[in-house]
C-alpha atoms as a PDB file:
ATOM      1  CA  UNK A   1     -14.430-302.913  52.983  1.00  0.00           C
ATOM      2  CA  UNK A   2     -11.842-304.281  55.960  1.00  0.00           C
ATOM      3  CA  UNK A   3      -9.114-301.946  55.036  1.00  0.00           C
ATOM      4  CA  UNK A   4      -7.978-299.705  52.187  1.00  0.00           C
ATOM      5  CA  UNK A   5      -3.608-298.969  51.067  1.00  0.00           C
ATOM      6  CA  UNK A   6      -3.478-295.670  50.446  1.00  0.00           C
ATOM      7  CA  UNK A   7       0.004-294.565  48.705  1.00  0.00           C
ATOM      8  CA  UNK A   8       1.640-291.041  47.718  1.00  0.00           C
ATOM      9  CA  UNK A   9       4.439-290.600  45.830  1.00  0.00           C
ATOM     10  CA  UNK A  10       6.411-286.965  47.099  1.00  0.00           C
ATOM     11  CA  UNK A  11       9.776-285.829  45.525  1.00  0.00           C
ATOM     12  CA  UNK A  12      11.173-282.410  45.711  1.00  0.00           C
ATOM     13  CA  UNK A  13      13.917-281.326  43.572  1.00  0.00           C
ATOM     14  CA  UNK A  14      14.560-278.671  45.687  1.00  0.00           C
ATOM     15  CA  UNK A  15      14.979-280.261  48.675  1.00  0.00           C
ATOM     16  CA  UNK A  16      13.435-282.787  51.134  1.00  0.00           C
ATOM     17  CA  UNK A  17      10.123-283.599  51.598  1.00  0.00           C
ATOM     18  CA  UNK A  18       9.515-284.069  55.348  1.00  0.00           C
ATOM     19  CA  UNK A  19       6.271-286.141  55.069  1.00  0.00           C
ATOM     20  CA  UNK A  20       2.817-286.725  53.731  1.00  0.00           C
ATOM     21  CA  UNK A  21      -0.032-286.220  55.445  1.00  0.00           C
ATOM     22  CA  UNK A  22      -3.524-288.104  54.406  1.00  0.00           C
ATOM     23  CA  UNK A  23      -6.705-287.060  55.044  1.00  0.00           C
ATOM     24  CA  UNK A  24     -10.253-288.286  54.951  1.00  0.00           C
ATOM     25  CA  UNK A  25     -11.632-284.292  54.166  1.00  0.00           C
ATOM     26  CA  UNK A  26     -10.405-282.373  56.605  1.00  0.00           C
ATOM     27  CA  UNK A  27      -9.873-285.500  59.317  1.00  0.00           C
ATOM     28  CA  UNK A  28      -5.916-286.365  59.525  1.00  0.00           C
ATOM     29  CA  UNK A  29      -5.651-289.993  58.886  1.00  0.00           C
ATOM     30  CA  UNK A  30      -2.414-290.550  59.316  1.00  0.00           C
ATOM     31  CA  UNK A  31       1.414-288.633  58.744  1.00  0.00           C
ATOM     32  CA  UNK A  32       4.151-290.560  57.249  1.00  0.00           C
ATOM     33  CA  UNK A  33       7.834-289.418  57.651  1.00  0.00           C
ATOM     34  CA  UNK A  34       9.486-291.467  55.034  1.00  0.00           C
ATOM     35  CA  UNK A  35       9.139-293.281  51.994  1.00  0.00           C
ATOM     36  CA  UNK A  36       7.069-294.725  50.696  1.00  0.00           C
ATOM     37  CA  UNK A  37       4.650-293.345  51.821  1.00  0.00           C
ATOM     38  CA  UNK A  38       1.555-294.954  52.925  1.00  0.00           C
ATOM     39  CA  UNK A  39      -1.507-295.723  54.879  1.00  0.00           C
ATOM     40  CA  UNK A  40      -3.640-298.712  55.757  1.00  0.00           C
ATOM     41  CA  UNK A  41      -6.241-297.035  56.666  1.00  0.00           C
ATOM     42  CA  UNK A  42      -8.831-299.755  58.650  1.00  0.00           C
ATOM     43  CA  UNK A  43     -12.431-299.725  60.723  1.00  0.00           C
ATOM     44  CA  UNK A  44     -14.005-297.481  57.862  1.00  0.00           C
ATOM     45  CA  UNK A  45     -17.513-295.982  58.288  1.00  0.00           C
ATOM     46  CA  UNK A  46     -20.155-296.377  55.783  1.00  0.00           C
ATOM     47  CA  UNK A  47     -20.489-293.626  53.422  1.00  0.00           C
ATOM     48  CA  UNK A  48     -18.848-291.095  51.002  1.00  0.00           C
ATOM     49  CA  UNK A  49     -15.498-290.350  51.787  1.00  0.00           C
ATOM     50  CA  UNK A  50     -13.047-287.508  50.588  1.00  0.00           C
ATOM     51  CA  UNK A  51      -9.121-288.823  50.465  1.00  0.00           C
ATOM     52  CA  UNK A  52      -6.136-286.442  49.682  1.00  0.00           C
ATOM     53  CA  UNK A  53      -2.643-286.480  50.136  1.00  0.00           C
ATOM     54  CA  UNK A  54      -0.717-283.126  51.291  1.00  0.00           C
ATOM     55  CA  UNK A  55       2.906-283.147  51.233  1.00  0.00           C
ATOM     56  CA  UNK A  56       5.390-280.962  53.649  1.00  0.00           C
ATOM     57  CA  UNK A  57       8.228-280.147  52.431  1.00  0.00           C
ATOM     58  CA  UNK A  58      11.155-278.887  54.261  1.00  0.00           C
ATOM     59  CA  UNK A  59      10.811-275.055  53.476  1.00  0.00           C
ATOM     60  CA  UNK A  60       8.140-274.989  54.587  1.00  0.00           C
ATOM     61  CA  UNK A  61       5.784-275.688  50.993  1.00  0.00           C
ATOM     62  CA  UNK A  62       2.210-277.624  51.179  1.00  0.00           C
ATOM     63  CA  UNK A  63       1.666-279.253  47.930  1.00  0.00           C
ATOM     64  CA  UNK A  64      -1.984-280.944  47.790  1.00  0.00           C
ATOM     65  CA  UNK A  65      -2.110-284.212  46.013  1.00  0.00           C
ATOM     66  CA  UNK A  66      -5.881-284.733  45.177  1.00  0.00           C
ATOM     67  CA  UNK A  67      -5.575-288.337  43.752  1.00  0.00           C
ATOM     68  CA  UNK A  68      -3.125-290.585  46.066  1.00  0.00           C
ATOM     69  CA  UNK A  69      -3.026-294.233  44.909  1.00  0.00           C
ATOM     70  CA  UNK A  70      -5.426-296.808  46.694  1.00  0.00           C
END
């Protein structure tokens, strides 16, 4: 595989969200500040990999999103 999209969707109804971090387990991929957010995430090793989404929001709040969009 060349390259993979990887997309979140992040809303707060309390507030803002201030951006959406994705990870490869516990590697940081990539942090996106605004919407929509996404990664094209390139030069992939071989193997099993681990993707999750974790959105900041302003206050503060982590909210883990275990299934971003690919």
């Amino acid at each position: 595989v060349d390259k993979i999209n990887i997309t979140a969707t992040a809303y707060d109804p309390d507030g803002e969200v201030a951006k959406v971090a994705f990870y490869d387990g516990e590697d940081l991929l990539y942090e996106d500040l605004s919407a929509p957010y996404s990664y094209e995430w390139t030069n992939i090793s071989a193997g099993t990999h681990v993707i999750k989404a974790v959105v900041q929001m302003m206050k503060e709040e982590q909210v883990h999103l275990l299934q971003p969009f690919m």
